[in-house]
Every structure is written in C-alpha cells, then in structure tokens.
PDB file of N, CA and C in Angstrom:
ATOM      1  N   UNK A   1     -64.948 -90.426  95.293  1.00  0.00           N
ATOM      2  CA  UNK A   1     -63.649 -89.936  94.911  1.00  0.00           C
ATOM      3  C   UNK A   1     -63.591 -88.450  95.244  1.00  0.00           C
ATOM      4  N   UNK A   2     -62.689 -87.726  96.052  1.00  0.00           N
ATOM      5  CA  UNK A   2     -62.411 -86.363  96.521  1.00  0.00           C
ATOM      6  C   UNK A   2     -61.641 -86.013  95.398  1.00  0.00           C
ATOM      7  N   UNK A   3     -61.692 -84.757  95.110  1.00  0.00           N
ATOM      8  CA  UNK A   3     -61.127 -83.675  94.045  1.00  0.00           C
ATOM      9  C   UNK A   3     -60.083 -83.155  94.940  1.00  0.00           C
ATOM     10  N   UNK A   4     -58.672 -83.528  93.796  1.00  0.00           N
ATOM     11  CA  UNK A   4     -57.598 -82.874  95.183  1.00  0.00           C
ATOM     12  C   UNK A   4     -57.217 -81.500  93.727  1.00  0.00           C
ATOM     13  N   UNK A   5     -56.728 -80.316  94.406  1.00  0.00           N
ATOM     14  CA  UNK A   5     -56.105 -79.509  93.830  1.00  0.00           C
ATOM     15  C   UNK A   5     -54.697 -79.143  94.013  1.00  0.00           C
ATOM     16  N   UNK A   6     -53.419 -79.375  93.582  1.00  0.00           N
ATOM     17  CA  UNK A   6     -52.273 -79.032  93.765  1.00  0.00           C
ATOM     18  C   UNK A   6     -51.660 -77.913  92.967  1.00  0.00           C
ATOM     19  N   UNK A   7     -51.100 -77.113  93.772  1.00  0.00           N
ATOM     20  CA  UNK A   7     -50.751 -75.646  93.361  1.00  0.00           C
ATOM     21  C   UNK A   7     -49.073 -75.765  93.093  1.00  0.00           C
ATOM     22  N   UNK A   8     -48.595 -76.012  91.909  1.00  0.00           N
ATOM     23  CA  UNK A   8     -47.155 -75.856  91.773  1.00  0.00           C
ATOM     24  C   UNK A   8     -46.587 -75.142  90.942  1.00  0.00           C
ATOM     25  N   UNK A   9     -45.338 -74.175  90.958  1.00  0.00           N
ATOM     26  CA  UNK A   9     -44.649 -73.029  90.257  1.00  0.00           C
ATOM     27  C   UNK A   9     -44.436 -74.102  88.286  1.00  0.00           C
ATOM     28  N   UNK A  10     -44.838 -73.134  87.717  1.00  0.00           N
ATOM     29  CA  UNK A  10     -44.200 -73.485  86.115  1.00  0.00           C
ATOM     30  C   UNK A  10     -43.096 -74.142  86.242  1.00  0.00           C
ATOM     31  N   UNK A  11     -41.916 -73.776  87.031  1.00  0.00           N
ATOM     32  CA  UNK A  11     -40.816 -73.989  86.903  1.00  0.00           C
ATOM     33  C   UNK A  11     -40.413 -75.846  87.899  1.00  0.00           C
ATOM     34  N   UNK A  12     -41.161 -75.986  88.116  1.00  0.00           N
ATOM     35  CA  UNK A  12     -41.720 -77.235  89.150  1.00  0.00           C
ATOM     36  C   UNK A  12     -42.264 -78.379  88.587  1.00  0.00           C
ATOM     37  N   UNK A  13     -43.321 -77.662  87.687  1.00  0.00           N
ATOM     38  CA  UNK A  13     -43.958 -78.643  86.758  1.00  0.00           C
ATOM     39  C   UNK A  13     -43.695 -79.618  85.661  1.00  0.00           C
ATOM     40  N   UNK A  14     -44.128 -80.731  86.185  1.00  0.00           N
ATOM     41  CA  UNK A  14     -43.632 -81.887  85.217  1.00  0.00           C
ATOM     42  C   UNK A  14     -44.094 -81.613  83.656  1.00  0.00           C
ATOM     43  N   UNK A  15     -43.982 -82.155  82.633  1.00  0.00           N
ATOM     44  CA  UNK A  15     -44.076 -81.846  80.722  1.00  0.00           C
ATOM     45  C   UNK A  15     -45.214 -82.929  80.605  1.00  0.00           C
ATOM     46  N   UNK A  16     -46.317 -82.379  80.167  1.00  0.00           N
ATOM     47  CA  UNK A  16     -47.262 -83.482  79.330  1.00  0.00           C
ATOM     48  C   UNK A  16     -46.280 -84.476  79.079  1.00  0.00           C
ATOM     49  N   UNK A  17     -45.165 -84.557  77.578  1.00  0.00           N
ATOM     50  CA  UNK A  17     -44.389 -85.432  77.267  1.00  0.00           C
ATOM     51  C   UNK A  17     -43.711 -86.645  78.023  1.00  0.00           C
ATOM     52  N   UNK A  18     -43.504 -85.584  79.282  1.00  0.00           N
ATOM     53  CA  UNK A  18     -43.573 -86.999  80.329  1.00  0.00           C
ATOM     54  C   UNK A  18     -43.852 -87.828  80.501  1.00  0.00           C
ATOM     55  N   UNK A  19     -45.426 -87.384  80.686  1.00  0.00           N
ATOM     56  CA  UNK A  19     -46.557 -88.291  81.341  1.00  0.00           C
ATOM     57  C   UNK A  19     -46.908 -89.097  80.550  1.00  0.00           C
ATOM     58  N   UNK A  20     -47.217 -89.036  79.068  1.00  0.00           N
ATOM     59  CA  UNK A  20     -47.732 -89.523  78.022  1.00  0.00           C
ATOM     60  C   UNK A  20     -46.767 -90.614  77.401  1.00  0.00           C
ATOM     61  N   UNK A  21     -45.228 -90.385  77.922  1.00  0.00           N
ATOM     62  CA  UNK A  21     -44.532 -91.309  77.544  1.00  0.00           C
ATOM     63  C   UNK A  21     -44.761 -92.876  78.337  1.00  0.00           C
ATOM     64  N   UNK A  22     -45.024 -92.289  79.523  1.00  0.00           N
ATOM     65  CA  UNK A  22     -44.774 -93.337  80.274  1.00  0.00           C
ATOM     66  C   UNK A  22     -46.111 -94.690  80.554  1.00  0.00           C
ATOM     67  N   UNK A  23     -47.073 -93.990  79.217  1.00  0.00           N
ATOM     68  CA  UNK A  23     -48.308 -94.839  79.032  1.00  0.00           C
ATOM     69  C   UNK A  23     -48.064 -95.315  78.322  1.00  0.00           C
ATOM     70  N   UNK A  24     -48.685 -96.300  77.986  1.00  0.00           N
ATOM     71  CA  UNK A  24     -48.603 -97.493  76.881  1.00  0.00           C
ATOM     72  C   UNK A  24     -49.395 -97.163  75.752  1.00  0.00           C
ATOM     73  N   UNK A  25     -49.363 -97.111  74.318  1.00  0.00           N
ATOM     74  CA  UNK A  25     -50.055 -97.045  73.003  1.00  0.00           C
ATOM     75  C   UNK A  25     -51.261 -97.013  73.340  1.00  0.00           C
ATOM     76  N   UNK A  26     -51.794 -98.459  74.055  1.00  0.00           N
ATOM     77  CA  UNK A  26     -53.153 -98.276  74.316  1.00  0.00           C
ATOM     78  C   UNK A  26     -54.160 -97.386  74.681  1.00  0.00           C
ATOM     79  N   UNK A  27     -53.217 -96.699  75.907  1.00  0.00           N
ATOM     80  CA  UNK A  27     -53.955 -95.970  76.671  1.00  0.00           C
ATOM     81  C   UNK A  27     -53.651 -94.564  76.240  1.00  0.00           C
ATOM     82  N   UNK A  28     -52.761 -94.146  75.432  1.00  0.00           N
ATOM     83  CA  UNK A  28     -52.613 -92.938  74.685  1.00  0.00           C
ATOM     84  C   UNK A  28     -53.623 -92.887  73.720  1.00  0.00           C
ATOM     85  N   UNK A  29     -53.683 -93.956  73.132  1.00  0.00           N
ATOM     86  CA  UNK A  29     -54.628 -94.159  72.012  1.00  0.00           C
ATOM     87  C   UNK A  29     -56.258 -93.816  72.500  1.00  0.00           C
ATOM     88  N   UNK A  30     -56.469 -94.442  73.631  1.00  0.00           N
ATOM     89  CA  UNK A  30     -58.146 -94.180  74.348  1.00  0.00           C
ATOM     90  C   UNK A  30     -58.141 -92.773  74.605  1.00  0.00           C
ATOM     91  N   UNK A  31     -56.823 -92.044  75.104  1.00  0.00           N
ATOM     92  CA  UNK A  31     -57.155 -90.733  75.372  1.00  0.00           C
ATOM     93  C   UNK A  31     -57.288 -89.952  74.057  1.00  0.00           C
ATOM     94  N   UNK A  32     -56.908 -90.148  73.234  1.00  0.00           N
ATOM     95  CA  UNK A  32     -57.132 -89.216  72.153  1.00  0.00           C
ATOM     96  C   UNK A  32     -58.326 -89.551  71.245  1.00  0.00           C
ATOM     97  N   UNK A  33     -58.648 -90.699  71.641  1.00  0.00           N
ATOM     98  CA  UNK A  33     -60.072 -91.098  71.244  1.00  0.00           C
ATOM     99  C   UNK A  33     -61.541 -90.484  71.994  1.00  0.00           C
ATOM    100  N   UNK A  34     -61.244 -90.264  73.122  1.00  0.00           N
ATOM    101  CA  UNK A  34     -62.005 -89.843  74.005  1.00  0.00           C
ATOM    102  C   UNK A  34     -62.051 -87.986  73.971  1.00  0.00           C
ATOM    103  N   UNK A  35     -60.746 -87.344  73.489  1.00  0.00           N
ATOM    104  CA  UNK A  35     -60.759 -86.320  73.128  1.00  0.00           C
ATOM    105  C   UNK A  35     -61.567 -85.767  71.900  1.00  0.00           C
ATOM    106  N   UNK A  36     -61.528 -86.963  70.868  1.00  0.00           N
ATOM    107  CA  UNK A  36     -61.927 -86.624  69.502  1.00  0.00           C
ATOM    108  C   UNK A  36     -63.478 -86.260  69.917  1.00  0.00           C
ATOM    109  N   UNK A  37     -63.927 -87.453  70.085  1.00  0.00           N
ATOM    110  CA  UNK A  37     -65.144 -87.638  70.710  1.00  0.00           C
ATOM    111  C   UNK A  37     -65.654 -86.591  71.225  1.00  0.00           C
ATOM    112  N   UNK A  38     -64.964 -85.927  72.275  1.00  0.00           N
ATOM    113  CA  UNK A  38     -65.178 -84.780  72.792  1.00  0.00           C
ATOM    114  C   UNK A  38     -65.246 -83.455  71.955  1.00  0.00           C
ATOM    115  N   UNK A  39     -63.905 -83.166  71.121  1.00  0.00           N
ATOM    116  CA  UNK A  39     -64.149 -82.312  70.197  1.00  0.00           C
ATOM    117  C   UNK A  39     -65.496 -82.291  69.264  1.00  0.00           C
ATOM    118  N   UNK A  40     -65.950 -83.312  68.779  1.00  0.00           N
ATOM    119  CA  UNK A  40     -66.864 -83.462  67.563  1.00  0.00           C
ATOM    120  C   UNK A  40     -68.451 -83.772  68.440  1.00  0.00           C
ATOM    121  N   UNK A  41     -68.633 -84.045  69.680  1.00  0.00           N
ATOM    122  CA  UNK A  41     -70.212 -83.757  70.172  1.00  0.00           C
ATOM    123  C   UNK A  41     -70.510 -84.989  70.451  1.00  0.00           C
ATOM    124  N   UNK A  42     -71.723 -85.340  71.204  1.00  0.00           N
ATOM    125  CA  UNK A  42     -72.149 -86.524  71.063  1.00  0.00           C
ATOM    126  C   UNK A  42     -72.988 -87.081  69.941  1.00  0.00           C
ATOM    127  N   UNK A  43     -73.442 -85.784  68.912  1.00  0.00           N
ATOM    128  CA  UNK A  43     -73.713 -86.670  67.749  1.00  0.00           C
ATOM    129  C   UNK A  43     -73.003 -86.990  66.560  1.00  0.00           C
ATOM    130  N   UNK A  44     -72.145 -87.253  66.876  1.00  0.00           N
ATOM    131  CA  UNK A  44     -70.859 -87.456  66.525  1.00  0.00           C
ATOM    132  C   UNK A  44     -71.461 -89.079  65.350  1.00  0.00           C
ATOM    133  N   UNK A  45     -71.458 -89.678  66.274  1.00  0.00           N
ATOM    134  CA  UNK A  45     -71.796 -91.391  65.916  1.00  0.00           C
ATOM    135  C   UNK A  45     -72.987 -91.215  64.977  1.00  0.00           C
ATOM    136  N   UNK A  46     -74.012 -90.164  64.781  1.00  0.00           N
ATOM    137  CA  UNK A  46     -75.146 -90.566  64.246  1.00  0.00           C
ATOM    138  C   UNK A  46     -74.719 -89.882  62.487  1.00  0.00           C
ATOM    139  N   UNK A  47     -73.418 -89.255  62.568  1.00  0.00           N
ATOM    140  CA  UNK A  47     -72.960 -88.574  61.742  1.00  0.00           C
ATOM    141  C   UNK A  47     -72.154 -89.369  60.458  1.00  0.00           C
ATOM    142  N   UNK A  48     -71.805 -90.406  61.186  1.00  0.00           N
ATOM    143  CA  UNK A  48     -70.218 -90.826  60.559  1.00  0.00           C
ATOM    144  C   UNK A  48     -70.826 -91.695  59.137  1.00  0.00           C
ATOM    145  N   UNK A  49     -69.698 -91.140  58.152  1.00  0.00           N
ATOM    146  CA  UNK A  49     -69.617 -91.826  56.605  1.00  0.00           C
ATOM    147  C   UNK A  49     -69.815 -90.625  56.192  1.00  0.00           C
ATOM    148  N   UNK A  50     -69.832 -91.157  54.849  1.00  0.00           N
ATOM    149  CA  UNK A  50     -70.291 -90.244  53.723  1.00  0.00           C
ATOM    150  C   UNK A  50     -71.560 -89.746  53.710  1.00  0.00           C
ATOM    151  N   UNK A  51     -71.692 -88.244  53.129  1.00  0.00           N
ATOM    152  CA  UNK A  51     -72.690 -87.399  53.070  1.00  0.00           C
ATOM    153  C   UNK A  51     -73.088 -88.227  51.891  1.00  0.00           C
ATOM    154  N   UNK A  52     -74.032 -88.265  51.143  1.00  0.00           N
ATOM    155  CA  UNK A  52     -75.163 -88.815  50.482  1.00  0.00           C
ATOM    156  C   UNK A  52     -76.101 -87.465  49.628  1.00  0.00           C
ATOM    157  N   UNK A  53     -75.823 -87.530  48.578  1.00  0.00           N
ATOM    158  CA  UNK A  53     -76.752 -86.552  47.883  1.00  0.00           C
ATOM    159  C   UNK A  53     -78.138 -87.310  47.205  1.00  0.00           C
ATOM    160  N   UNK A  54     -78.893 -86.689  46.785  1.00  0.00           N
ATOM    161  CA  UNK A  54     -80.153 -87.535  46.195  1.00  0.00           C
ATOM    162  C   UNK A  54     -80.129 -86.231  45.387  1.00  0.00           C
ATOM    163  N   UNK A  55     -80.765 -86.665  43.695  1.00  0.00           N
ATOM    164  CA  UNK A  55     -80.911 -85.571  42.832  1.00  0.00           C
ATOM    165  C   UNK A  55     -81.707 -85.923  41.660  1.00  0.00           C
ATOM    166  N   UNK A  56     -82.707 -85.588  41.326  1.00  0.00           N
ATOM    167  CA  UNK A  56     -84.040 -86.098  41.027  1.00  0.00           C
ATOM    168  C   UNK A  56     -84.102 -85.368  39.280  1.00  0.00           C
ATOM    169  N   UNK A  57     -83.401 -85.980  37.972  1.00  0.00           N
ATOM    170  CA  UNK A  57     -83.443 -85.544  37.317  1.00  0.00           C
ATOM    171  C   UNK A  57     -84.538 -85.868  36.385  1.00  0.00           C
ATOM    172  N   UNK A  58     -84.852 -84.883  35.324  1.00  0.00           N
ATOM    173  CA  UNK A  58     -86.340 -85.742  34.198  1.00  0.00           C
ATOM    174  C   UNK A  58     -85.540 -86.385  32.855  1.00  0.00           C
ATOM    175  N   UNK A  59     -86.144 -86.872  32.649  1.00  0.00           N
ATOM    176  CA  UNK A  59     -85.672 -87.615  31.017  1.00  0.00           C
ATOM    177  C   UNK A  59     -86.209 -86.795  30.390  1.00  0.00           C
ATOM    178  N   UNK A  60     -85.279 -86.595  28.826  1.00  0.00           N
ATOM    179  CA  UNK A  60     -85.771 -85.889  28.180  1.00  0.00           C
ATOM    180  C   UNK A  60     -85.978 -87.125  26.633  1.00  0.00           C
TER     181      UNK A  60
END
C-alpha cells in the first residue's frame, strides 16, 4: 500500500462530520474503540475492573 499525501486549502476541505456520517454505527463504533484503546495503552486489557484492596486487620 503507497502513502498518498494531498495538500488542500481549509477552505476546500471536507468536515470530519461528513465523513463520519456517511459510516454506519458499526464502523463509527470500531473507530472510537480503536481510539480508546489507543488513548489508554496497550495495557489497557490487563487493567480492566475494579481496583481491589486487601487490608489485614487483628482481632481484638
């Protein structure tokens, strides 16, 4: 796959809103899944749920 670069004025340029309309739920949905993902790391998955405390009290 070649990397193309296209150079066009602000005033030229099509709106995210556009583009995003014209996808289907699904595939809006994978992209913002794939973003999250991205935001939060790849240890992301080894992370998920609840934090878990342990606390070791004596009887009195």
């Amino acid at each position: 796959m070649s990397k193309v670069v296209k150079i066009v004025k602000m005033s030229e340029q099509k709106s995210d809103f556009e583009f995003w309309q014209t996808r289907t739920v699904a595939e809006r949905l994978s992209a913002l899944e794939e973003i999250r993902a991205e935001y939060h790391g790849k240890d992301y998955e080894s992370q998920r749920g609840l934090q878990r405390v342990l606390k070791i009290s004596k009887l009195e």
